[in-house]
Protein backbone atom coordinates (compact mmCIF):
# COMPACT_ATOMS: atom_id res chain seq x y z
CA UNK A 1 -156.56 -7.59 43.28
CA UNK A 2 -155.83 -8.90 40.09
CA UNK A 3 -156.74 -5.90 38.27
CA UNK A 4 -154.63 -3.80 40.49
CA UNK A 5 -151.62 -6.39 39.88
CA UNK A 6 -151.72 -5.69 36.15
CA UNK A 7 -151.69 -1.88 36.56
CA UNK A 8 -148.82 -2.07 38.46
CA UNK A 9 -147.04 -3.95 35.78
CA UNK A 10 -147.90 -2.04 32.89
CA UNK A 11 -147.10 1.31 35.06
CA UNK A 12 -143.67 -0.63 35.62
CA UNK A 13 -143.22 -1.06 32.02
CA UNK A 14 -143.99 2.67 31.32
CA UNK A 15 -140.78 3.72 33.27
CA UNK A 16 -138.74 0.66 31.95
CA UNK A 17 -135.98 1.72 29.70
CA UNK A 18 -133.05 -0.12 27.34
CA UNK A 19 -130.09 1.42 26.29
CA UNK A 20 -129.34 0.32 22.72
CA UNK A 21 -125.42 -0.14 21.98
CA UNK A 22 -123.52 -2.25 19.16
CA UNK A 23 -120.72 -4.50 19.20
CA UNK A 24 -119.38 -5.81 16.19
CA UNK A 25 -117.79 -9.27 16.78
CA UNK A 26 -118.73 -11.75 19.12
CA UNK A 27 -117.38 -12.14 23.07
CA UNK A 28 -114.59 -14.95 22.92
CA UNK A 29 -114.64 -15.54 26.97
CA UNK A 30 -116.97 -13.14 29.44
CA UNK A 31 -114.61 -13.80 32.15
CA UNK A 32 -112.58 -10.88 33.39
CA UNK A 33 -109.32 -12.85 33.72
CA UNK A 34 -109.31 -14.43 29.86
CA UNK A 35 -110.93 -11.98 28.30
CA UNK A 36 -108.51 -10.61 25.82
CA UNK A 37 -110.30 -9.32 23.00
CA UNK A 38 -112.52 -5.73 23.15
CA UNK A 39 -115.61 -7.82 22.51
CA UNK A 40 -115.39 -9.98 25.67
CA UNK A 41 -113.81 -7.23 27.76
CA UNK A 42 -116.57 -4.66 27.26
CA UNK A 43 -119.33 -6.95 27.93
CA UNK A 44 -117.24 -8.83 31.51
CA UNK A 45 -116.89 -4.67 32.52
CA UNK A 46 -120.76 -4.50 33.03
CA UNK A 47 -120.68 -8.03 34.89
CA UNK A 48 -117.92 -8.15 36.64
CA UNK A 49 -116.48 -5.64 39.43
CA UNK A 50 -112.46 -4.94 40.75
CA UNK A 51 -111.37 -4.26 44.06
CA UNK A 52 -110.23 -0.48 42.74
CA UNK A 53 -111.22 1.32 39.93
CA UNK A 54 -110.13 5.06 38.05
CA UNK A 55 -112.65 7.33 38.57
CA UNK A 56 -113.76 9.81 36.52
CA UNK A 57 -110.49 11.95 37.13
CA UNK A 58 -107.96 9.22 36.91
CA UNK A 59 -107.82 8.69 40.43
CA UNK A 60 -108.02 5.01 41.93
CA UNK A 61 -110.96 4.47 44.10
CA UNK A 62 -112.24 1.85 45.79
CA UNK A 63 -114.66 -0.77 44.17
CA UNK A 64 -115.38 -3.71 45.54
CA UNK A 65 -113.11 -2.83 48.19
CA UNK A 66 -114.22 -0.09 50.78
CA UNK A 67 -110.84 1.65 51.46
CA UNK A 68 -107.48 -0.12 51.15
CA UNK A 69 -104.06 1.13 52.79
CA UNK A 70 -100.34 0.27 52.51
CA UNK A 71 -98.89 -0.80 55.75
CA UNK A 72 -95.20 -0.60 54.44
CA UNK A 73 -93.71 -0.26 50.83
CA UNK A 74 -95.10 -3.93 49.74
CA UNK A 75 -97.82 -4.79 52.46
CA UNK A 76 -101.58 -3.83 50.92
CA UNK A 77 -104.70 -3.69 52.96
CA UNK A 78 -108.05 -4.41 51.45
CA UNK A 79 -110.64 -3.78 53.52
CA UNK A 80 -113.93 -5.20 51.42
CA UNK A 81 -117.70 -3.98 51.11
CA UNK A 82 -120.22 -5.65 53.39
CA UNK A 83 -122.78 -5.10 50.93
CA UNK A 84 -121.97 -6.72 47.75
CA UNK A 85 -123.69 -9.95 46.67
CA UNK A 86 -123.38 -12.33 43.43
CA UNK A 87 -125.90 -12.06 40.96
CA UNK A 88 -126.88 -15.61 42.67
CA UNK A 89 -127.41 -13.86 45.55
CA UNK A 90 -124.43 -15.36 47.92
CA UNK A 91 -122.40 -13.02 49.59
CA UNK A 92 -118.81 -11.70 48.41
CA UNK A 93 -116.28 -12.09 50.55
CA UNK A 94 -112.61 -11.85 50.73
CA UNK A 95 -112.88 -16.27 49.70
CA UNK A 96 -113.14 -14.76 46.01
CA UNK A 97 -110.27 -12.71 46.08
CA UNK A 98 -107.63 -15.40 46.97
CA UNK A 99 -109.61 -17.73 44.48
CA UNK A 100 -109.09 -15.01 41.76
CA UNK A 101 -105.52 -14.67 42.23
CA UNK A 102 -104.74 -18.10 43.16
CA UNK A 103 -106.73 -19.08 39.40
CA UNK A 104 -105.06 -16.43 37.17
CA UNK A 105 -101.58 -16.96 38.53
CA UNK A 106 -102.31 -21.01 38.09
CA UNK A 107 -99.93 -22.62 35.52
CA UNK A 108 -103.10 -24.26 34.15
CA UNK A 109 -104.86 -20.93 33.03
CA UNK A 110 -103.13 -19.15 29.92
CA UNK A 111 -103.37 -15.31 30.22
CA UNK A 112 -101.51 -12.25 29.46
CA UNK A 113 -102.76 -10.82 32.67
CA UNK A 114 -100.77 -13.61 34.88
CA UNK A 115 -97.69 -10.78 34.34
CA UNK A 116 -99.53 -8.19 36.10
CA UNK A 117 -99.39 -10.43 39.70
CA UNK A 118 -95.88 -11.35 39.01
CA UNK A 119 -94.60 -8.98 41.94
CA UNK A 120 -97.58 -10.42 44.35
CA UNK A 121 -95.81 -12.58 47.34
CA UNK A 122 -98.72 -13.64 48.91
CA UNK A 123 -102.13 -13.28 49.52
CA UNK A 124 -103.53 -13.53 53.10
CA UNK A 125 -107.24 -13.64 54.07
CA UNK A 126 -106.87 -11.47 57.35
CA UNK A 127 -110.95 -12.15 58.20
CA UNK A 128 -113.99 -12.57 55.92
CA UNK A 129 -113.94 -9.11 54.76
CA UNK A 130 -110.26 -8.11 54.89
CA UNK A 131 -107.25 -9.18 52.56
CA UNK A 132 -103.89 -8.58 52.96
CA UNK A 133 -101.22 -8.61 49.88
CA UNK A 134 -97.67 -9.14 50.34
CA UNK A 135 -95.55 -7.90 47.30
CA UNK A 136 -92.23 -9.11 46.65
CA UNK A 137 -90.54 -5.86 46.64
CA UNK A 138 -92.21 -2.48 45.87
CA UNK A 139 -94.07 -1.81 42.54
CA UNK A 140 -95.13 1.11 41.06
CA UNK A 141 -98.79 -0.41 39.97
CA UNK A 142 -99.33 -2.56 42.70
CA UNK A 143 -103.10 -1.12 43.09
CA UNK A 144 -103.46 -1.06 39.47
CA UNK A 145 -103.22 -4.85 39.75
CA UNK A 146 -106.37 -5.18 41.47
CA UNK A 147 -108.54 -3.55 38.56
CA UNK A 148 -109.14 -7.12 37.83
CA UNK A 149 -112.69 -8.54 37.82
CA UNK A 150 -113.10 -10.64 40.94
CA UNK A 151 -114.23 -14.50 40.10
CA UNK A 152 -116.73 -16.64 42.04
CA UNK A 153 -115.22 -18.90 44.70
CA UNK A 154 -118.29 -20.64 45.26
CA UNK A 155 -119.21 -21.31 41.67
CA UNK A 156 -115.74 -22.05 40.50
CA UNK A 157 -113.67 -23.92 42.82
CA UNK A 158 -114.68 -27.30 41.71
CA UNK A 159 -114.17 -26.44 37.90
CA UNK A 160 -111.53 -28.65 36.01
CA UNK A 161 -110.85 -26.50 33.34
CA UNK A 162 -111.51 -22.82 33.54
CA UNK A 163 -110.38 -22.34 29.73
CA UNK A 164 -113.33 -24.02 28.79
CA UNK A 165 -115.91 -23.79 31.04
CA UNK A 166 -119.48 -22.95 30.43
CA UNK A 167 -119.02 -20.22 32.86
CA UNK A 168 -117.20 -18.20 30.32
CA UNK A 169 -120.66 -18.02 28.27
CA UNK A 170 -123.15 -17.87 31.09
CA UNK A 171 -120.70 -15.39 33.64
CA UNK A 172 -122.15 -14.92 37.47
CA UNK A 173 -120.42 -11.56 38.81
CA UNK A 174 -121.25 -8.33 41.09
CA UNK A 175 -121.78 -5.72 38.15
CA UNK A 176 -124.36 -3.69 37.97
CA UNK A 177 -125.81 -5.93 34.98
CA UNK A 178 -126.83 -9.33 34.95
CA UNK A 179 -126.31 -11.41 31.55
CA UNK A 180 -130.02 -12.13 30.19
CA UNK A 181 -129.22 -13.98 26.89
CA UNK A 182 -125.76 -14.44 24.86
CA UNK A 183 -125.32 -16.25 21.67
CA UNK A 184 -122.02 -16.34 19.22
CA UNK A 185 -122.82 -13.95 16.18
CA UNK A 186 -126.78 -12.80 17.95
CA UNK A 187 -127.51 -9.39 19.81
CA UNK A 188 -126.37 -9.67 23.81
CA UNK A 189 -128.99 -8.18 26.46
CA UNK A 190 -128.13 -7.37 29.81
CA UNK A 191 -130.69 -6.74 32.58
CA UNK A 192 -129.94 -4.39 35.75
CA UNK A 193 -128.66 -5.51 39.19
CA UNK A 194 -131.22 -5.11 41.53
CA UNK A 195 -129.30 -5.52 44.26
CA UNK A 196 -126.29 -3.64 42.97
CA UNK A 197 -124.52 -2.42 46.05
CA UNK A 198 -124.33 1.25 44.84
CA UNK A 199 -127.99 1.32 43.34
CA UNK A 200 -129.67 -0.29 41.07
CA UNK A 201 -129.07 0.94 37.73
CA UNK A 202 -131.92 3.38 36.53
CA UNK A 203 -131.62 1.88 32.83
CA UNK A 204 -132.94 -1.30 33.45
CA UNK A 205 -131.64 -3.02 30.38
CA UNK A 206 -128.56 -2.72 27.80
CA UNK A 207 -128.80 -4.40 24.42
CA UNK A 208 -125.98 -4.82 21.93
CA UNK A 209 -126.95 -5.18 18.45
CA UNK A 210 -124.75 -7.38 16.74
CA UNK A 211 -123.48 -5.41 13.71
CA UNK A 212 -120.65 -7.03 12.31
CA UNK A 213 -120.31 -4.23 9.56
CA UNK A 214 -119.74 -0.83 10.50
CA UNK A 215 -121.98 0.96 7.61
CA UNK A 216 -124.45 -1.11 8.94
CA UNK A 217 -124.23 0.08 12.28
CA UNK A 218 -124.10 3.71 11.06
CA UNK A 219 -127.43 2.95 9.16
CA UNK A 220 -128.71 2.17 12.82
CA UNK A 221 -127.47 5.30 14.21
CA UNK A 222 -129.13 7.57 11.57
CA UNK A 223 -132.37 6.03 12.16
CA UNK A 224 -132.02 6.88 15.77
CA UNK A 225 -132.46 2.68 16.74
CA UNK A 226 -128.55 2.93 18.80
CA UNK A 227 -128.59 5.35 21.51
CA UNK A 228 -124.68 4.99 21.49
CA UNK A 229 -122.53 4.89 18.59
CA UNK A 230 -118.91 5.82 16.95
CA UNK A 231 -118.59 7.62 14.00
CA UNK A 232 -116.11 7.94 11.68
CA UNK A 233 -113.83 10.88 10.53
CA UNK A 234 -115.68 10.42 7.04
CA UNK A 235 -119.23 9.67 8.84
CA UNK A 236 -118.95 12.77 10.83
CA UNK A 237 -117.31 15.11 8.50
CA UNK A 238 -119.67 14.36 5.44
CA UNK A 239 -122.56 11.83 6.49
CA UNK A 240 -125.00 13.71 9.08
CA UNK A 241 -127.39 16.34 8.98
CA UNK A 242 -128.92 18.63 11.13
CA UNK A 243 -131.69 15.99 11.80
CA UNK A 244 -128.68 13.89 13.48
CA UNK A 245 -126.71 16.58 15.52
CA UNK A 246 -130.32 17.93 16.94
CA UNK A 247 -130.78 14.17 18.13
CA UNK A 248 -127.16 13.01 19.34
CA UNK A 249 -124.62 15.00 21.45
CA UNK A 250 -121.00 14.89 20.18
CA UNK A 251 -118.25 14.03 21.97
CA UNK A 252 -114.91 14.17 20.14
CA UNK A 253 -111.43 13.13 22.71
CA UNK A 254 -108.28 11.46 21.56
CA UNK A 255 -108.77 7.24 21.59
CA UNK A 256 -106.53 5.56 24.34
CA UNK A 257 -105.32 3.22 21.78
CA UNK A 258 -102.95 3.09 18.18
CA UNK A 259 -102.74 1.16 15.51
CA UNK A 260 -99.83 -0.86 14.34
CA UNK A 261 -98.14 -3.24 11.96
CA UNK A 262 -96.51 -5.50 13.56
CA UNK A 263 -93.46 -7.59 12.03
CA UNK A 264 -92.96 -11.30 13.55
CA UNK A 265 -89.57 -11.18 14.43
CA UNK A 266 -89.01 -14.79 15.10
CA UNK A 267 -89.57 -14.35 10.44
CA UNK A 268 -85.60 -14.54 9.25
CA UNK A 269 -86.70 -11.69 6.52
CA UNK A 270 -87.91 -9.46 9.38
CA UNK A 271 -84.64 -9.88 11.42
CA UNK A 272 -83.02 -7.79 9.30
CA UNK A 273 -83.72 -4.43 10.65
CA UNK A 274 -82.72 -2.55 7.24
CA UNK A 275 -86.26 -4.23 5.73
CA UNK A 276 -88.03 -2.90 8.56
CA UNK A 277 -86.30 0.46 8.30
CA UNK A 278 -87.11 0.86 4.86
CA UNK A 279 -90.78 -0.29 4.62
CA UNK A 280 -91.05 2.55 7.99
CA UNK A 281 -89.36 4.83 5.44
CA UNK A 282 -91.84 4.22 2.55
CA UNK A 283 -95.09 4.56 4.41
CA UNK A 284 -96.22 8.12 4.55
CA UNK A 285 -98.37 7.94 7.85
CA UNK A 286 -99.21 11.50 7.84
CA UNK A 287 -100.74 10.86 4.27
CA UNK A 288 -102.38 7.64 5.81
CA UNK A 289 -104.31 9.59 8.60
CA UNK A 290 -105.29 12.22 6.91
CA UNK A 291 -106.83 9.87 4.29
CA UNK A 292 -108.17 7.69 6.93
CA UNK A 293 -109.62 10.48 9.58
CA UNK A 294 -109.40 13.81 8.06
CA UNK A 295 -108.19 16.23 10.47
CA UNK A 296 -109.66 13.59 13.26
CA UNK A 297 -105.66 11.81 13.85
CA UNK A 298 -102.47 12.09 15.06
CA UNK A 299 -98.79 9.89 13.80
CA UNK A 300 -98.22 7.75 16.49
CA UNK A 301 -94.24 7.80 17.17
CA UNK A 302 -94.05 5.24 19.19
CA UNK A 303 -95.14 2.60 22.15
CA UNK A 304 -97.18 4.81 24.36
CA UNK A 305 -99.69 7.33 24.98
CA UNK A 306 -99.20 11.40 24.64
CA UNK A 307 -100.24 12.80 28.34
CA UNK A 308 -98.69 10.05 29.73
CA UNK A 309 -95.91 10.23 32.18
CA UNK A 310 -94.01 7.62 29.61
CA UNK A 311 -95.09 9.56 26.43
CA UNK A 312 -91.35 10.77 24.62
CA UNK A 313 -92.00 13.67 22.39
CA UNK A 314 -88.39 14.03 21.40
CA UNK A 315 -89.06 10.96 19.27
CA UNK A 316 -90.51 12.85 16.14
CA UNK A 317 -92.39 11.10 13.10
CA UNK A 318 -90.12 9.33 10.60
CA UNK A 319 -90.38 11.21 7.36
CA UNK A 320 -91.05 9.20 4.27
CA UNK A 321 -87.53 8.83 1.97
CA UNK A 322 -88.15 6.36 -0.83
CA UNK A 323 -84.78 6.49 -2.10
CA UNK A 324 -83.29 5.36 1.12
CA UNK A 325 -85.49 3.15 1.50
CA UNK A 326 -85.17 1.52 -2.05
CA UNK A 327 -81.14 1.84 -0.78
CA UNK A 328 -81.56 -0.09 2.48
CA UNK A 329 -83.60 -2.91 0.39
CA UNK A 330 -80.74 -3.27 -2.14
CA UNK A 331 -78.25 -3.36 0.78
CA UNK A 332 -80.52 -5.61 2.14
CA UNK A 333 -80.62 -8.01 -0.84
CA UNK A 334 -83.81 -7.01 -2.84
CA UNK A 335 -84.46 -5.38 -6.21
CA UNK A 336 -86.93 -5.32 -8.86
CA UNK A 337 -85.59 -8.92 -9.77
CA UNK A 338 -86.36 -10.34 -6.16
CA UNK A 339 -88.36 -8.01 -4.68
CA UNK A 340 -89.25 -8.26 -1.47
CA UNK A 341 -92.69 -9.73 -0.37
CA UNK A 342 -94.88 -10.12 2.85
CA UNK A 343 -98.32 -10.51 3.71
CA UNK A 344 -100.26 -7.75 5.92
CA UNK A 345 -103.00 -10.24 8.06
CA UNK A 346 -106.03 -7.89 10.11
CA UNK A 347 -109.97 -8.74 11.04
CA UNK A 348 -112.06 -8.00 8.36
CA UNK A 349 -114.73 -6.39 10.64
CA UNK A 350 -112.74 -3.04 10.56
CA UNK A 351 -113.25 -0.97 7.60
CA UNK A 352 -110.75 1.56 8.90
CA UNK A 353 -108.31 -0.79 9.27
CA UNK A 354 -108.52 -2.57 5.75
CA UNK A 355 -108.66 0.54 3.81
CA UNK A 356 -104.99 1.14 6.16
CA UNK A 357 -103.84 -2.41 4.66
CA UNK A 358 -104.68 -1.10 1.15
CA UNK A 359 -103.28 2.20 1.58
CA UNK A 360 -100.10 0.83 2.85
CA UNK A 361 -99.99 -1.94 0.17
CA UNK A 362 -100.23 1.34 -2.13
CA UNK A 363 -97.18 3.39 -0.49
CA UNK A 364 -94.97 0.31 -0.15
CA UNK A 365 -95.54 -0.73 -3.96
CA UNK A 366 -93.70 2.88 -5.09
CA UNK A 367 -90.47 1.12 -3.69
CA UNK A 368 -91.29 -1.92 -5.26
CA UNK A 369 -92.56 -3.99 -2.37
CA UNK A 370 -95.01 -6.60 -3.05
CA UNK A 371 -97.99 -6.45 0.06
CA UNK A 372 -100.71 -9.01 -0.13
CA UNK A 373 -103.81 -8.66 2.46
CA UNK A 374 -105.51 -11.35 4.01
CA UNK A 375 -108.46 -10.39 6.05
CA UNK A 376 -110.32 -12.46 8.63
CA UNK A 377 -113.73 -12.52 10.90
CA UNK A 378 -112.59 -11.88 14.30
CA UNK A 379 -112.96 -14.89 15.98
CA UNK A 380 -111.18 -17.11 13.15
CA UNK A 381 -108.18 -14.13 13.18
CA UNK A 382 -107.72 -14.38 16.54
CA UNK A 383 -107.96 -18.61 16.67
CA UNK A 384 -105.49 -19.06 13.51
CA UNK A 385 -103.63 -15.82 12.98
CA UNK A 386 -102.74 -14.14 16.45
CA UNK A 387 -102.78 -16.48 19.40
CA UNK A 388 -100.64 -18.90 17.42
CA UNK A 389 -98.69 -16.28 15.94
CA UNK A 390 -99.50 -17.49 12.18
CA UNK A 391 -98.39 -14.17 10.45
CA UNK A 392 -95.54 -12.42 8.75
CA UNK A 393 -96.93 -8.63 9.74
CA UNK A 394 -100.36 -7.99 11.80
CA UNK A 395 -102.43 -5.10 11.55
CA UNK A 396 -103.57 -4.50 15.00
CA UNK A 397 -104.46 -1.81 17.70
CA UNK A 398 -103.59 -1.76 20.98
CA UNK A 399 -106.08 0.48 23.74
CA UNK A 400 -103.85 1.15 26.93
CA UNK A 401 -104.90 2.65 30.56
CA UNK A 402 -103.88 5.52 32.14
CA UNK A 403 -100.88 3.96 34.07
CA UNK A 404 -98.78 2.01 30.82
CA UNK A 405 -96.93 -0.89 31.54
CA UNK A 406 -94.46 -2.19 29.31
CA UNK A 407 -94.10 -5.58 30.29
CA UNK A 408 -96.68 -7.24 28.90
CA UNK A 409 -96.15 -6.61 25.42
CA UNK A 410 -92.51 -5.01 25.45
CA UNK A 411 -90.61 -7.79 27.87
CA UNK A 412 -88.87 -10.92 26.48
CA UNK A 413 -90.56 -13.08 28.87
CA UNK A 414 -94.18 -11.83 27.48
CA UNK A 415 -93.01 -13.87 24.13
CA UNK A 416 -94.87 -17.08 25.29
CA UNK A 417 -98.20 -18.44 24.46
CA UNK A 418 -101.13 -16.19 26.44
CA UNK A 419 -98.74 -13.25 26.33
CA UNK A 420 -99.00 -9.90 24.43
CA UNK A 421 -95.52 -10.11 22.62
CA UNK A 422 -96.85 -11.08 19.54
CA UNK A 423 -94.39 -10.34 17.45
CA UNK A 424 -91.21 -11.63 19.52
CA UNK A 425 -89.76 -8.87 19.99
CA UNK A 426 -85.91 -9.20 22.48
CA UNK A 427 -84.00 -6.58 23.71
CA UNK A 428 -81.80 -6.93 27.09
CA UNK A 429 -81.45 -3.49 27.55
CA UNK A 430 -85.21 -2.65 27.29
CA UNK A 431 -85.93 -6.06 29.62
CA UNK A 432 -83.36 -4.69 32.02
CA UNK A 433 -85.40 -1.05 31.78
CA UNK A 434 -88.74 -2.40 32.08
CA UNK A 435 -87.20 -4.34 35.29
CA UNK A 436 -85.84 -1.07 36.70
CA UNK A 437 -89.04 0.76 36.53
CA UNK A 438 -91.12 -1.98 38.16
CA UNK A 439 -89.73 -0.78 41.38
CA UNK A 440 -89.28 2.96 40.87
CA UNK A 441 -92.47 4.45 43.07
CA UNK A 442 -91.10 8.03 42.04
CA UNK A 443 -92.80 9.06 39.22
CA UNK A 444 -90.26 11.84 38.06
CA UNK A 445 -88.04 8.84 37.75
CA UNK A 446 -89.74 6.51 36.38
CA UNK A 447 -90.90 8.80 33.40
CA UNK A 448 -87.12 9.02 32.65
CA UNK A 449 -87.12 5.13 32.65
CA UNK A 450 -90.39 4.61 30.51
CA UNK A 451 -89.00 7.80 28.17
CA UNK A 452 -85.61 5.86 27.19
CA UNK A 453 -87.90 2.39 26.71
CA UNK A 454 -90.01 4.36 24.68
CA UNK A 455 -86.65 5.75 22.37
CA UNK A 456 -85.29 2.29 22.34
CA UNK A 457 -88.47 0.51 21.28
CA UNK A 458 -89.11 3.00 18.78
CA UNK A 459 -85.94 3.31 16.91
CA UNK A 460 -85.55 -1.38 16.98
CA UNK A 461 -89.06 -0.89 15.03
CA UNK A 462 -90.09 -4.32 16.17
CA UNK A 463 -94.03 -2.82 15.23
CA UNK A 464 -94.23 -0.04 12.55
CA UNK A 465 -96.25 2.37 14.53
CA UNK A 466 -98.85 3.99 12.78
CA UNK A 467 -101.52 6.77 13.99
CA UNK A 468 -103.64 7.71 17.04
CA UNK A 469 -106.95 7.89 16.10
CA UNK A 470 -109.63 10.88 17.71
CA UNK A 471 -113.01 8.62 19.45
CA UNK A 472 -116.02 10.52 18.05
CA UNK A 473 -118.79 9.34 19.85
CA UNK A 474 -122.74 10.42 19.02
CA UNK A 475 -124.92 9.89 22.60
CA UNK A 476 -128.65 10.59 22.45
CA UNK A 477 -129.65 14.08 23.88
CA UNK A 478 -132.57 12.01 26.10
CA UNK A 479 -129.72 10.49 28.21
CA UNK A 480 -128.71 12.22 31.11
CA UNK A 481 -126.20 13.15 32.81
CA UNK A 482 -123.14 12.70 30.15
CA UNK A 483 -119.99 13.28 31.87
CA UNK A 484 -117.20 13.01 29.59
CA UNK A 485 -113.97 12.38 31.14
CA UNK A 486 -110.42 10.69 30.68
CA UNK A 487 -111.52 7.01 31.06
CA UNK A 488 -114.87 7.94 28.84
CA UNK A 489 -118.30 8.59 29.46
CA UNK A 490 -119.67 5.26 30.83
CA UNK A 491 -117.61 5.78 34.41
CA UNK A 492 -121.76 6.87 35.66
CA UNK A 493 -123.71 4.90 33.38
CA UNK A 494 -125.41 3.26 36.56
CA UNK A 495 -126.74 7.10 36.80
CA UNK A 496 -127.86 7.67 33.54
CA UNK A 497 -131.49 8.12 33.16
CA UNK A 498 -133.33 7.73 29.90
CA UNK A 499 -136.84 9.55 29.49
C-alpha cells in the first residue's frame, strides 16, 4: 500500500505543471477594492472573482453571478452561483456582496473605486443567493460596477481597519488560484483552486519571478525560464533569433493604456496654461515614439482610447513649434535669464519610461527649459510622490477598460485623497459633461458627450499626453489554446494546458 501511495504521487507530479510569469515591483494591497497599482491588481485578478466579467468579445457575462436582469431603468437583479466556495472552504453567498459594497463605499476605507458606486441607492439581500441593487437614477455602467472583486463577509466583518489588515498580504477569495507564499521584493506563487466552480485550473501553479529590471527579465525570456513575457519595440525588432521565435508565439495588439506627463495644477507655475502650451509645443512626440518603439506606437491625442465609443479623432497631434513656444514662455515671463524650471518625477523600474524623461528633458532644453528627473522604486514613488501628490509633473500611464469613465480621474470631486485626479485638474463645464453622460444609456449619445469631454480635456492640457504604446507579448508554443482577444489572452488561462 505504501508503495502504491508513492507511485501515485510521483505519477501526480509527472502531469504537474507551473506557469512561469514576472512582475516587476512588489503588490502594495492584494485586495480587489485597494488595489491601485498594476502589481497588486494583477495578482487580486487570479484570487479574487466579480459578479460580471468581459468576455473574450467584450461582452459582460456573468461571474460570480449566474444571470442578472434589470427590472426597470435602476433596479438590478443578481441572481448568484450555488457553487462557489472561499478558498477556506465556506460558502459564498449574497452576505459578501452587501459586505463588499457596504466596505468600499465606507468613509473609513480610502479608494478611487468608492466613485464607481456613487449612483448605487441601495443594496438589498432578496434571499441567500439573490441581490437586488437599487440605483439612484439610471447609469450607463451600472453592470460595469460590479467587475469588482467580491470580499469575505465571514473573514472580514470584525476587522477594525481594512487599510491595514493582514488580509491584504495573506488574501482569501474565489479565484481560480490560491496564494501559496508572498513576500515584499521575493517571487509570488500561486497554487490552483481545486474547487474552482468552473474547473480546476489544468496549470496547477503560477509563479512570478520578481524581476525588478526589465533586461533582466528579458535575459529570463531568452533562456526560455518565463513562459510569458513582454518585449520591447527594441527587444523584438533587434534582440531575438530564430532560436526565440521557434520557441515563443508572438502576439503584437495595441496596449489599453498611454502614457502621460502630468502637471500638478494646484503648482502656481503650472496654472498658467501658456507654460503648459508651450512645453506641449516643444515636445516632438512623434520623434519620442519612434525613438522609444520603432514603428511599435501611436501619439496619443488625448484622454481616451481609439475604438472606443469616446475616442475623438478630430483632435489631431499638436505639431512641435519651438518658436511659439519660446513666444508663449516670454509672454509668460521666462527667458534665458529666468528660465523656466520643473522637475519630471516617474518609478525607476521602467526603462521605457526613463529613457521618455530623458528624451523629453532633451526636446524641452532646445527652448531653453531646464527638466531635472527624479526616479523612484515603485513602492517609495507611490508612498512619497503620488498618493500625496509630492510632484511638480509625473510621468505616469494610465491602462483603461473597454467602457471609459471619466470621472474618476477627469471630475473635480476625484481631486481628494484615494482619488485618481492627481494632478487637480477643475473644469465646470467638463464636471457638468461627465454628469450628463452618467445617465445617458444611449450610446450614440453619449459618444457625443464623451467626444466634447475628450476636446475640452485635451485642448486645458491639464496632462501632456504622450503615446500609445503596441503590447508585444512572446507565449511559449507548449501552451495551449492561446486565444488572443480585446481584453488579452489570459480571459481562458483556467484552460490552458502545458505539456
Amino acid at each position: 500500500m505504501r508503495y502504491a501511495f508513492a507511485f501515485l504521487l510521483f505519477t501526480i507530479s509527472l502531469f504537474s505543471s507551473t506557469l512561469h510569469l514576472s512582475i516587476s515591483a512588489s503588490p502594495s494591497r492584494i485586495n480587489p477594492i485597494l488595489a491601485t497599482d498594476s502589481a497588486s491588481g494583477e495578482i487580486a485578478g487570479w484570487i479574487f472573482n466579480s459578479l460580471v466579467k468581459y468576455d473574450k468579445n467584450g461582452k459582460i457575462v456573468g461571474e460570480l453571478a449566474k444571470n442578472f436582469e434589470f427590472l426597470d431603468d435602476t433596479t438590478l437583479i443578481f441572481r448568484l452561483r450555488d457553487d462557489v466556495y472561499w478558498h477556506d472552504g465556506k460558502k459564498f453567498s449574497a452576505k459578501d456582496v452587501l459586505f463588499t459594497y457596504k466596505t468600499i463605499t465606507s468613509p473609513k476605507v480610502f479608494t478611487p473605486y468608492a466613485s464607481e458606486f456613487r449612483f448605487v441607492k441601495d443594496v438589498k439581500i432578496v434571499d441567500d443567493k439573490t441581490v437586488k441593487v437599487i440605483y439612484k437614477k439610471p447609469y450607463f455602467k451600472a453592470l460595469e460596477t460590479w467587475m469588482m472583486g467580491i470580499l469575505p463577509e465571514h473573514i472580514l466583518r470584525n476587522e477594525k481597519d481594512i487599510m491595514t489588515s493582514k488580509f491584504n498580504q495573506r488574501p482569501i477569495g474565489t479565484g481560480p488560484y490560491k496564494l501559496e507564499n508572498f513576500s515584499v521584493s521575493k517571487d509570488i506563487v500561486l497554487v490552483a483552486n481545486e474547487n474552482y466552480f468552473e474547473h480546476k485550473p489544468n496549470i496547477d501553479k503560477i509563479v512570478y519571478h520578481f524581476i525588478p529590471d526589465p533586461s533582466t527579465q528579458f535575459l529570463m525570456l531568452k533562456s526560455k525560464k518565463l513562459d510569458v513575457g513582454s518585449l520591447s519595440p527594441l527587444q523584438y525588432e533587434r534582440q531575438i533569433d530564430k532560436d526565440f521565435t521557434d520557441y515563443y508565439k508572438i502576439i503584437e495588439q495595441i496596449s489599453h493604456g498611454y502614457t502621460y506627463l502630468g502637471f500638478n495644477l494646484r503648482n502656481k507655475k503650472f496654472q498658467d496654461k501658456r507654460v503648459r502650451e508651450a512645453l506641449s509645443l516643444a515636445i516632438d512626440r512623434k520623434e519620442l515614439a519612434d525613438i522609444l518603439f520603432f514603428s511599435h506606437a501611436r501619439v496619443c491625442t488625448g484622454p481616451f482610447m481609439p475604438g472606443t465609443f469616446a475616442f475623438n479623432d478630430k483632435i489631431k497631434p499638436p505639431k512641435p513649434n519651438l518658436k511659439r513656444a519660446k513666444e508663449l514662455l516670454k509672454e509668460a515671463g521666462y527667458d534665458k535669464e529666468n528660465p523656466f524650471e520643473f522637475e519630471i518625477a516617474t518609478n525607476s523600474n521602467n526603462s521605457i519610461r526613463l529613457y521618455a524623461a530623458q528624451i523629453i528633458q532633451y526636446q524641452l532644453g532646445k527652448i531653453g527649459v531646464k527638466v531635472k528627473i527624479k526616479a523612484m522604486e515603485w513602492q517609495a514613488f507611490l508612498n512619497t510622490v503620488v498618493h500625496p501628490r509630492n510632484f511638480e509633473t509625473i510621468l505616469l500611464g494610465w491602462s483603461l477598460g473597454l467602457t471609459p469613465d471619466a470621472y474618476p480621474l477627469w471630475h473635480s470631486k476625484s481631486d481628494r485623497p484615494g482619488g485618481f485626479n492627481l494632478v487637480g485638474y477643475h473644469n465646470k463645464k467638463v464636471d457638468s459633461l461627465i454628469e450628463k453622460a452618467e445617465i445617458t444609456v444611449d450610446r450614440k449619445k453619449l459618444s457625443k458627450i464623451y467626444k466634447k469631454i475628450f476636446a475640452l480635456i485635451a485642448n486645458d492640457l491639464p496632462y501632456l499626453f504622450l503615446y500609445i504604446p503596441n503590447s508585444i507579448t512572446a507565449v511559449n508554443k507548449k501552451i495551449r489554446p492561446i486565444e488572443p482577444s480585446i481584453i488579452g489572452i489570459f480571459h481562458n488561462e483556467i484552460d490552458w494546458v502545458k505539456p
